[in-house]
Protein backbone atom coordinates (compact mmCIF):
# COMPACT_ATOMS: atom_id res chain seq x y z
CA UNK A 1 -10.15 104.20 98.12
CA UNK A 2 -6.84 105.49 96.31
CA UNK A 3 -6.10 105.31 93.35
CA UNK A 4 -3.61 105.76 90.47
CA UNK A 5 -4.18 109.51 89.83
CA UNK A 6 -3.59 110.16 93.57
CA UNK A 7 -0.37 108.77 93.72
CA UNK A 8 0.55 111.29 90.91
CA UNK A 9 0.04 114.07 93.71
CA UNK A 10 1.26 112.28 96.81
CA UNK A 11 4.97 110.65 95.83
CA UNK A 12 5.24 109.82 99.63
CA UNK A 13 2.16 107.82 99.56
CA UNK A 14 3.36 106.09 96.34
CA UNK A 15 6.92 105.08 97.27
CA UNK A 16 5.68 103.43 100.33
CA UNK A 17 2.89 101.44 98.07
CA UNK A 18 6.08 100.90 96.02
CA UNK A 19 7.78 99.21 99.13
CA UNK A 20 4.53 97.30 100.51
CA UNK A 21 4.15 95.67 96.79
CA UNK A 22 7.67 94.44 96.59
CA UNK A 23 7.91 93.92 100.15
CA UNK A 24 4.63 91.70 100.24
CA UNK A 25 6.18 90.29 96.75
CA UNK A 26 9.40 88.49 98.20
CA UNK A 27 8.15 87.96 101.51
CA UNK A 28 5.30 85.28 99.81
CA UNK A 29 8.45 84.30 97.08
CA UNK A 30 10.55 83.13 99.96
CA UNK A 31 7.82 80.98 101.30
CA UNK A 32 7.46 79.64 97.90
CA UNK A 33 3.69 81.05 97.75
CA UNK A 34 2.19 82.88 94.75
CA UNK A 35 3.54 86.15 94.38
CA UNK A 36 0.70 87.46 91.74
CA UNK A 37 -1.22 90.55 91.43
CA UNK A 38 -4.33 89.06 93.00
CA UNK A 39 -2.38 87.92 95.87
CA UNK A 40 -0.57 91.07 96.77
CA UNK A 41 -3.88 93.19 96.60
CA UNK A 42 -5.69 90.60 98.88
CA UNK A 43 -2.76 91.28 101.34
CA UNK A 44 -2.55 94.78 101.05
CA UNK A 45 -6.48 94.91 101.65
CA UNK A 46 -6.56 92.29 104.67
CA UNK A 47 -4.23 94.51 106.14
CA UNK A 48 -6.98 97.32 106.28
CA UNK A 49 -5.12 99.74 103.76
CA UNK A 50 -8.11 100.59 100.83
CA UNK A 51 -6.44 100.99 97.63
CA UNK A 52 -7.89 99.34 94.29
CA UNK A 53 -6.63 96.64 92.23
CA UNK A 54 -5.58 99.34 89.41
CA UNK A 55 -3.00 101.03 91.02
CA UNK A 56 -1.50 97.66 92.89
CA UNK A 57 -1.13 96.42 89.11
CA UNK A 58 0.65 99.27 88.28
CA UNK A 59 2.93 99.40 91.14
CA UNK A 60 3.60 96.05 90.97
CA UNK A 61 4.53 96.12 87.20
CA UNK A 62 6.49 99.46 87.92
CA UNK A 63 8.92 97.73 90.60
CA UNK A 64 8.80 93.54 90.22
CA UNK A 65 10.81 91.96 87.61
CA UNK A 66 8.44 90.78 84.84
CA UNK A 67 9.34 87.23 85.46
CA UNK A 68 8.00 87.36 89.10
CA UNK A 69 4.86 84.33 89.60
C-alpha cells in the first residue's frame, strides 16, 4: 500500500495521484454527488489502485479548493 513518504521519492507517482484526486473530485461534483475524502478514497480503491486514506487526504487538501463538499 503507498503511502505519503513514497510519494516524496516518486513525483511521477504523486502528480498522477494529484490528477486521479481532482479528477475523481469534479467528475462526482458535476453529478452533484459527494465529493469528500471518504468518497474519493473508496473510488480510488474500487478501482484496484492500493493507496491509504493518509496520503488521499493529503492530496486532496494539496490540490481541491477548501470549499469543495
Amino acid at each position: 500500500m503507498l503511502g505519503v513518504s513514497c510519494l516524496v521519492k516518486n513525483t511521477d507517482l504523486r502528480e498522477n495521484l494529484n490528477e486521479l484526486v481532482e479528477y475523481l473530485a469534479y467528475a462526482r461534483l458535476s453529478k452533484n454527488q459527494n465529493a469528500g475524502i471518504a468518497d474519493i478514497y473508496n473510488d480510488i480503491r474500487s478501482s484496484g489502485i492500493e493507496v491509504d486514506l493518509q496520503t488521499v487526504g493529503f492530496i486532496y487538501n494539496d490540490v481541491l479548493p477548501k470549499n469543495i463538499e
